[in-house]
Protein backbone atom coordinates (compact mmCIF):
# COMPACT_ATOMS: atom_id res chain seq x y z
CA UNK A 1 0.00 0.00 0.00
CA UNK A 2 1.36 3.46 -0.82
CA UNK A 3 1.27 5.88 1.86
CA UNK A 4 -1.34 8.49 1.60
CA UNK A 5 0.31 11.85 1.37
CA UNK A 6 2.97 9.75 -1.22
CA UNK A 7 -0.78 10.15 -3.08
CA UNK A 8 -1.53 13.35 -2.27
CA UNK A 9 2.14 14.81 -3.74
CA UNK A 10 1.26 13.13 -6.98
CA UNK A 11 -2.18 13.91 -7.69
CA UNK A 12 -0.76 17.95 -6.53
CA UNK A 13 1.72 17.90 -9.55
CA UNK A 14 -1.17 16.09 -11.62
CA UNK A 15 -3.38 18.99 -10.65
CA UNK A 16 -0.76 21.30 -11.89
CA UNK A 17 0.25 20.02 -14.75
CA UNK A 18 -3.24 20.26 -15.64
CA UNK A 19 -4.18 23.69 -15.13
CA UNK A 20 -1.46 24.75 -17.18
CA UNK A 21 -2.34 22.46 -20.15
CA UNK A 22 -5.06 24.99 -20.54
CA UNK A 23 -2.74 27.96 -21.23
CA UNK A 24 -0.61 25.94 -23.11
CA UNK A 25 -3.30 24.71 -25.70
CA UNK A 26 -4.78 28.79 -26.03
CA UNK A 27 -0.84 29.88 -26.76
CA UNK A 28 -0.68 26.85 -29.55
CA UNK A 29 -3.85 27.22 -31.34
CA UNK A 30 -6.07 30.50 -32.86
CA UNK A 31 -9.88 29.53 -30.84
CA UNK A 32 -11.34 31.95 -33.22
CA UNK A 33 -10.07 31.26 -37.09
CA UNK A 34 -13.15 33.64 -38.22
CA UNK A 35 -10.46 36.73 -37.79
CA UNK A 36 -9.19 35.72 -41.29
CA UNK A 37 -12.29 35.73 -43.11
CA UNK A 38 -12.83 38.07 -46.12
CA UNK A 39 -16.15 39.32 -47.15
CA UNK A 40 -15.18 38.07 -51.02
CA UNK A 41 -17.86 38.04 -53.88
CA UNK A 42 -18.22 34.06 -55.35
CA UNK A 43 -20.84 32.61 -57.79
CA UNK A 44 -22.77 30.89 -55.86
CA UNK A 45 -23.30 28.25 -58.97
CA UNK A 46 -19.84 28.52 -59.26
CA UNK A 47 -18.91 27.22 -55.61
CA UNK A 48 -21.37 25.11 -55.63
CA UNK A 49 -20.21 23.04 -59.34
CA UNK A 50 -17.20 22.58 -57.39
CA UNK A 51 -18.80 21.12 -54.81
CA UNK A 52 -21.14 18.64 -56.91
CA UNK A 53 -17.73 17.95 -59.02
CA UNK A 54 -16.15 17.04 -55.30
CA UNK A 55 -18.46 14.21 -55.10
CA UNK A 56 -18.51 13.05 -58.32
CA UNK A 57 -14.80 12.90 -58.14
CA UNK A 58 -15.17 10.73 -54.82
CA UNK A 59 -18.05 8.29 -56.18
CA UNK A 60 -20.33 9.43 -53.99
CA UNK A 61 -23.09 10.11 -57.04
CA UNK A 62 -26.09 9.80 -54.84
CA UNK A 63 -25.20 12.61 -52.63
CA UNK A 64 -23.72 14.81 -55.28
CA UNK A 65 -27.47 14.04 -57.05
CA UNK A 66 -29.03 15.25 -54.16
CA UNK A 67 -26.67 18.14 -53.44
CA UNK A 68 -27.10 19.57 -57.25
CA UNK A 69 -31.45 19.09 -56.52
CA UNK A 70 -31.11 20.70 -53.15
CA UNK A 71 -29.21 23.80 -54.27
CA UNK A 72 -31.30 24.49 -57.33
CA UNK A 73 -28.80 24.02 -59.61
CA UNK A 74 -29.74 22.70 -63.55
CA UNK A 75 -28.71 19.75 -64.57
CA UNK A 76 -25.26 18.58 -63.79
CA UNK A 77 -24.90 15.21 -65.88
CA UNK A 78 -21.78 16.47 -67.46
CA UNK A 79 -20.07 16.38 -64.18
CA UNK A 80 -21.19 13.10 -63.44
CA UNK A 81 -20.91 11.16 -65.98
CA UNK A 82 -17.11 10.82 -67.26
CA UNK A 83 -16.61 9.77 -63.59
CA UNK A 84 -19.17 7.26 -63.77
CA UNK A 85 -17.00 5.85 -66.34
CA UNK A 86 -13.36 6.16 -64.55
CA UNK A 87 -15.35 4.53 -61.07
CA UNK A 88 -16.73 1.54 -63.36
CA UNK A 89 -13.54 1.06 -64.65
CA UNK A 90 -12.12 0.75 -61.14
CA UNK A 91 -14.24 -1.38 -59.88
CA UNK A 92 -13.38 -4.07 -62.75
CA UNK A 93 -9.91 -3.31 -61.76
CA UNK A 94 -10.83 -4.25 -58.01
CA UNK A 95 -12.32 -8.00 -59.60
CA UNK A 96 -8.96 -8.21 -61.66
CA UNK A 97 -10.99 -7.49 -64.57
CA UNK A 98 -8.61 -5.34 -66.82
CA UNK A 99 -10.73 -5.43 -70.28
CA UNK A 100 -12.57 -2.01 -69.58
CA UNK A 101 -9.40 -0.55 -68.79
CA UNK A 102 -7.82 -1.11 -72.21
CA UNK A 103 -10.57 -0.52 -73.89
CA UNK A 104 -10.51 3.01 -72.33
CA UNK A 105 -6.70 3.58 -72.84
CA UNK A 106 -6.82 2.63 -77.18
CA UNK A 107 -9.99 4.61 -76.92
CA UNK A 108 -7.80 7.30 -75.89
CA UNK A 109 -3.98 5.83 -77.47
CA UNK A 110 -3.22 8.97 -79.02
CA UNK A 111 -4.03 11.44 -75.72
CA UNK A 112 -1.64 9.26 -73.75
CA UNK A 113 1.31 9.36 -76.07
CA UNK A 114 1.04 13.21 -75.91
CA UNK A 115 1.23 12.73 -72.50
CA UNK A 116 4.40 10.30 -72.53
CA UNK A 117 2.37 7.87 -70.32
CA UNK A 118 3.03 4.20 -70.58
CA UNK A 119 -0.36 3.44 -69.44
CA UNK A 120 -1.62 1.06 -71.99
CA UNK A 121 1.38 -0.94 -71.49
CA UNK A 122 0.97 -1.52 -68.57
CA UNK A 123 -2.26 -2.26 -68.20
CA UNK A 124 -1.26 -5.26 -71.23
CA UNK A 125 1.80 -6.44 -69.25
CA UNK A 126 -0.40 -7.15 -65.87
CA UNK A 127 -2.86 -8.56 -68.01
CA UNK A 128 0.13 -10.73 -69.71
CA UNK A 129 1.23 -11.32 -66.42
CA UNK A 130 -2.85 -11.91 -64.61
CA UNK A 131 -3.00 -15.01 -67.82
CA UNK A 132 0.37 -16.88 -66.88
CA UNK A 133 -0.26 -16.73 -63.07
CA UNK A 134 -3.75 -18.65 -64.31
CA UNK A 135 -1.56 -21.25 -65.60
CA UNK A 136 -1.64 -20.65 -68.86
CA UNK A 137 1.53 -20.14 -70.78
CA UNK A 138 0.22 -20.68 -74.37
CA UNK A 139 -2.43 -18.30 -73.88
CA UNK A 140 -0.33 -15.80 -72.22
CA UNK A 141 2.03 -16.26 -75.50
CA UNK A 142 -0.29 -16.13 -77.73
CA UNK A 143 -1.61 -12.58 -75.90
CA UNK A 144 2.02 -11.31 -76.04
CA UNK A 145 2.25 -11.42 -79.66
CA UNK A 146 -0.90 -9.73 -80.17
CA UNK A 147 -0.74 -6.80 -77.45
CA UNK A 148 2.81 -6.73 -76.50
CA UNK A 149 4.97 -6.92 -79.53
CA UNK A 150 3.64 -3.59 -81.08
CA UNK A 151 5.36 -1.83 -77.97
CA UNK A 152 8.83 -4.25 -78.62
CA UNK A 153 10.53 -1.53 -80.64
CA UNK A 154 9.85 1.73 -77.91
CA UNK A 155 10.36 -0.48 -74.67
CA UNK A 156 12.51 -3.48 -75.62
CA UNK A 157 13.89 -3.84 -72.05
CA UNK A 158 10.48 -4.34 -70.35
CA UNK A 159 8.96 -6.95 -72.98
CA UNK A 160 12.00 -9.03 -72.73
CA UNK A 161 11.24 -9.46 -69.07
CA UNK A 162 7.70 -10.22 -69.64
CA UNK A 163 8.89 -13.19 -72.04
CA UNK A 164 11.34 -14.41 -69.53
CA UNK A 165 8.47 -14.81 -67.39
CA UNK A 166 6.89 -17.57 -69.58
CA UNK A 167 9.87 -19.56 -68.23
CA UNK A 168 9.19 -19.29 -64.68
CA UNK A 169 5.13 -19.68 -65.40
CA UNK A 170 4.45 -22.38 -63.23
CA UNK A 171 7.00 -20.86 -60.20
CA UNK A 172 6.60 -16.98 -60.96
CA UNK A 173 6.70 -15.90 -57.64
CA UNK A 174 10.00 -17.49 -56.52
CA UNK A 175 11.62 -16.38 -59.91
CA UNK A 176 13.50 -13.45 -60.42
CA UNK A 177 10.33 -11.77 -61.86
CA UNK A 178 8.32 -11.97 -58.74
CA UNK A 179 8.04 -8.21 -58.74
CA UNK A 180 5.73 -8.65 -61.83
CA UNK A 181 2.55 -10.53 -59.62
CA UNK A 182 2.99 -8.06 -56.37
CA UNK A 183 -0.36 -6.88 -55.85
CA UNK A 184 0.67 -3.06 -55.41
CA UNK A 185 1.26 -3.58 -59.47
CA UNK A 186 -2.66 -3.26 -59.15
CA UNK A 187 -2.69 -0.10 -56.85
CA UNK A 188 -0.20 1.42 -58.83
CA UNK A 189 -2.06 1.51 -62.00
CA UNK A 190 -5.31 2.44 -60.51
CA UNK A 191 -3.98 5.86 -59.39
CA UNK A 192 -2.10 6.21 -62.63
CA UNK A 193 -5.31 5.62 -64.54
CA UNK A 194 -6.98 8.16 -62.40
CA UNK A 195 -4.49 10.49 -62.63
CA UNK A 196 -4.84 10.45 -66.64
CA UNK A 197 -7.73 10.16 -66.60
CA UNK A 198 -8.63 13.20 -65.09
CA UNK A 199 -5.61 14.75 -66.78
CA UNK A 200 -7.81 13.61 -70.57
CA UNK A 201 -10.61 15.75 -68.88
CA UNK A 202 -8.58 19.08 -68.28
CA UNK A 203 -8.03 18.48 -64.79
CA UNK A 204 -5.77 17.52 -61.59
CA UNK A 205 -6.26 14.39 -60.18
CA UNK A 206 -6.95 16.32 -56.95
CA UNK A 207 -10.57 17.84 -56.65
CA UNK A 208 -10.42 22.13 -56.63
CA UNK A 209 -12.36 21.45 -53.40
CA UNK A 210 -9.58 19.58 -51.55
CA UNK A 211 -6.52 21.58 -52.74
CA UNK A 212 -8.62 24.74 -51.93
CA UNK A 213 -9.10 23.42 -48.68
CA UNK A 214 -5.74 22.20 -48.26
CA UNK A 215 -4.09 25.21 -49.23
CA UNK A 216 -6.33 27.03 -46.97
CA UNK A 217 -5.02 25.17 -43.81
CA UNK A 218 -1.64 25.34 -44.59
CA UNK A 219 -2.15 29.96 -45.01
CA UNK A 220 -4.42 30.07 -42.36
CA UNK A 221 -1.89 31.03 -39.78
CA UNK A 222 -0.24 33.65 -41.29
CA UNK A 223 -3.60 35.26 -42.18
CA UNK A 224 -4.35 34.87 -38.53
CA UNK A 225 -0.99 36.64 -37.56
CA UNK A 226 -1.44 38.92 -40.32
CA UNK A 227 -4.75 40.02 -39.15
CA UNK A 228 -3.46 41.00 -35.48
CA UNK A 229 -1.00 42.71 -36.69
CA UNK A 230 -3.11 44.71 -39.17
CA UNK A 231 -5.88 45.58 -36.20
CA UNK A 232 -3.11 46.63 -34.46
CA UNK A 233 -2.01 49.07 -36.92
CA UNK A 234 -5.54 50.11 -37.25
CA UNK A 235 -5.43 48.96 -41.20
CA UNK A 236 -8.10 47.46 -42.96
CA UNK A 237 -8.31 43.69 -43.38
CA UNK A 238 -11.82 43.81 -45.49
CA UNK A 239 -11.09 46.51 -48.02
CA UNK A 240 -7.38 45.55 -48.78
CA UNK A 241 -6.85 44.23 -52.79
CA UNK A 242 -3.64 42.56 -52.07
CA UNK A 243 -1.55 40.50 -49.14
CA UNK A 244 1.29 42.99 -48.34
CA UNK A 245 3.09 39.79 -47.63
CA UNK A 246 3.46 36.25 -49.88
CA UNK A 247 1.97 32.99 -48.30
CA UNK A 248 4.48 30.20 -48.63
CA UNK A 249 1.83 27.51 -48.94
CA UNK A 250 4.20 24.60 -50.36
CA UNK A 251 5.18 24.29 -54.21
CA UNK A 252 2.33 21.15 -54.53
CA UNK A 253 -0.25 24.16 -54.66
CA UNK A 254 1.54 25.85 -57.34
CA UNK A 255 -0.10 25.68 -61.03
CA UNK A 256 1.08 28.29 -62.59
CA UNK A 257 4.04 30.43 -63.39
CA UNK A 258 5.13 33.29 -61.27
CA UNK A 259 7.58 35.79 -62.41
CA UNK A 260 9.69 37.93 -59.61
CA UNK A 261 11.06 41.13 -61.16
CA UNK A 262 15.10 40.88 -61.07
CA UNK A 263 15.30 44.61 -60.38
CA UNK A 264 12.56 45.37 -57.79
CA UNK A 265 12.50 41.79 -56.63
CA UNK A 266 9.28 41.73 -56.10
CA UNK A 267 6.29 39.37 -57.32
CA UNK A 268 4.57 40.56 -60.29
CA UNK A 269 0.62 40.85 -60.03
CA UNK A 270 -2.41 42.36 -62.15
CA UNK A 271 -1.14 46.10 -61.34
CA UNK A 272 2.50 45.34 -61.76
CA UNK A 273 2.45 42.81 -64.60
CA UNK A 274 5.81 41.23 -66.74
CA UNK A 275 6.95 43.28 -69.47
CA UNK A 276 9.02 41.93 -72.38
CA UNK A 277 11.83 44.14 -73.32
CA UNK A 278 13.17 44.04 -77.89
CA UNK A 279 16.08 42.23 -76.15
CA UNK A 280 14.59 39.58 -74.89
CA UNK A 281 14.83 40.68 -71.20
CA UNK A 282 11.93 40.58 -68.58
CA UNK A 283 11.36 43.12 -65.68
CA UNK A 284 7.98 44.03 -64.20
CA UNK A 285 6.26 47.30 -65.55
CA UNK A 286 7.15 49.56 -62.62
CA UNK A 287 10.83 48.90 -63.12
CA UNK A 288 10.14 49.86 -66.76
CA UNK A 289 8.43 53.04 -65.17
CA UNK A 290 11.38 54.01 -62.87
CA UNK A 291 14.10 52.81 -65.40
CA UNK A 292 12.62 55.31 -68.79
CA UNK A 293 11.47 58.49 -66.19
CA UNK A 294 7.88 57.34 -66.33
CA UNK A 295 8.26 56.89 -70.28
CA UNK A 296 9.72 60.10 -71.30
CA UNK A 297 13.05 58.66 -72.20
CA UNK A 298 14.88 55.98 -73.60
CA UNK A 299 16.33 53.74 -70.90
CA UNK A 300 19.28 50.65 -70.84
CA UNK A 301 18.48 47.51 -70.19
CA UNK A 302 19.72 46.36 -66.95
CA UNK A 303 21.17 42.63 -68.45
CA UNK A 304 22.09 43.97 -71.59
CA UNK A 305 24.19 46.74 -73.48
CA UNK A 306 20.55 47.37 -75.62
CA UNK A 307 18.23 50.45 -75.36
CA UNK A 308 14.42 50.35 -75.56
CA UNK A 309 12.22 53.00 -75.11
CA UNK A 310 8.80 52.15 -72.73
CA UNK A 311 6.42 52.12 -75.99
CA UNK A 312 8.06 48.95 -77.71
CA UNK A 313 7.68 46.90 -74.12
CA UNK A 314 5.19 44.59 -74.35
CA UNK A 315 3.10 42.54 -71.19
CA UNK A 316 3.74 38.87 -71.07
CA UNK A 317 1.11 36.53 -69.60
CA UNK A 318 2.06 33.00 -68.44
C-alpha cells in the first residue's frame, strides 16, 4: 500500500500540470479562425459546381445528385458522368478485370502518347502477367504477340522481361520476376489511370475542393498573424486588394508560373504585370516606369548593353 500523502504529492503535480495544459493549448492554437475571413464576392453556382464535381470525383453520385437538386442548380450530368466511367472502370480493376481498362486507354492511345504515359502498357503487361499466373503459358504467348509486340521496338527492355516470365510460369513468384505478380502492381495503375484520366478531362487528379481546402489550412496562420498585426495598426483587413506579404503555402499548390522582377525583386501581379523588353529581357512594368522616367526617355536595359524605349515593351502573360 502506498502511503497516503505519497498520493496526495502526486495527484498535486497532476493537478498542476493540468491547469497549465489549458494555457498551453490557447498559446498553440487561434480559438477563433473567423479573424481571417474576407467578405469576397463568389458565384454561388460557381462554388457550388465545385462542390457537386467534389463528389462526383469521390463516387459518392447519390449525394452529389441530391446536393445539385437541393441547391437548385440545372442539370449537372456532365459532371457526373465521365466519372461514372473512370469509377466503373475501377471497380473491374478491383475483380482483376482489366478489359474495360484497355478498352478506355486505345480509346484514348493517341491522348496518352502526348502525354508520354506508358499506361496502356501496362495495363497489357499485368494482363500478360494476370493469364500466366492462371496457368496458362500458351495463352499468355499467344496474348504477347498480339498486345505486347507492337510496344517491342519503344520499350525493348520491359517486354523481354515479360517473355522471360513464360519460363518461370508455373513458379513466378519465386523467380527473379516476382516483382511482376505483387499486388501493389494493381494499386499502382489504378492511381495512374486516375491520374490520366482526369488529366484527358482538363483536370488535376486532386478535386479544386480539396486543394482549396488544403491550401487554406496550410495559409491560415499567417492570415491569422497577419490580421493581429493589421488591427493593431488600425489597417483594414476587409477593403485591402492585395496581401502585403506572400503565403508560402508549399510548391504542390503551385499551377502556374510566377515571375519575380530581377530589379525590384518583387512578385509581379495584375497592377505590376511582366513586361518583355526588344532584347529579350523581362522586368515588371514599374521597373520599366522608374528605369525610362515614367516613359519620357529611352532607358538601358539592366542585363544587356541594348536600349528600348517604354512604348516597344510589351506585357507577357504565363
Amino acid at each position: 500500500m502506498v502511503p497516503l500523502s505519497q498520493l496526495e504529492g502526486c495527484q498535486k503535480e497532476l493537478n498542476v500540470a493540468l491547469s497549465k495544459y489549458l494555457k498551453v493549448l490557447e498559446k498553440s492554437f487561434n480559438t477563433d479562425i473567423s479573424k481571417a475571413y474576407r467578405n469576397v464576392d463568389f458565384e454561388a453556382s460557381t462554388v457550388n459546381n465545385i462542390i457537386a464535381n467534389h463528389f462526383y470525383r469521390q463516387g459518392l453520385f447519390d449525394l452529389g445528385d441530391s446536393f445539385v437538386h437541393e441547391c437548385g442548380e440545372s442539370d449537372e450530368t456532365y459532371l457526373k458522368l465521365p466519372f461514372q466511367e473512370m469509377y466503373g472502370i475501377l471497380e473491374a480493376m478491383k475483380a482483376r478485370n482489366l478489359e474495360p481498362a484497355l478498352t478506355w486507354a486505345a480509346n484514348n492511345r493517341d491522348k496518352l502518347l502526348q502525354n508520354s504515359s506508358m499506361l496502356e502498357l501496362k495495363l497489357h503487361s499485368l494482363q500478360f502477367v494476370e493469364i500466366l499466373t492462371r496457368g496458362s503459358r500458351d495463352n499468355a504467348l499467344q496474348y504477347a504477340r498480339t498486345h505486347l509486340v507492337p510496344f517491342a521496338s519503344m520499350h525493348k527492355a520491359e517486354i523481354q522481361k515479360l517473355m522471360a516470365c513464360l519460363i518461370w510460369a508455373d513458379r513466378l513468384e519465386q523467380s527473379p520476376y516476382a516483382e511482376f505478380v505483387s499486388s501493389t502492381h494493381w494499386d499502382k495503375l489504378a492511381e495512374e489511370l486516375i491520374h490520366q484520366f482526369c488529366s484527358l478531362l482538363g483536370q488535376s487528379s486532386d478535386s479544386p475542393l480539396s486543394v482549396a481546402v488544403s491550401a487554406g489550412f496550410q495559409g491560415l496562420p499567417t492570415l491569422l498573424k497577419l490580421t493581429t498585426v493589421m488591427a493593431a495598426k488600425k489597417q483594414e483587413w476587409q477593403t485591402m486588394k492585395q496581401l502585403p506579404v506572400p503565403i508560402d503555402i508549399g510548391p504542390e499548390f503551385q499551377y502556374h508560373s510566377v515571375f519575380v522582377c530581377p530589379v525590384l525583386r518583387e512578385q509581379s501581379s495584375d497592377e505590376n504585370p511582366p513586361m518583355l523588353m526588344p532584347c529579350g529581357h523581362a522586368v515588371s512594368k514599374q521597373s520599366i516606369m522608374k528605369l525610362s522616367k515614367s516613359s519620357s526617355r529611352p532607358f538601358k536595359c539592366p542585363y544587356c548593353p541594348s536600349e528600348a524605349v517604354a512604348s516597344q515593351c510589351k506585357q507577357l502573360h504565363f
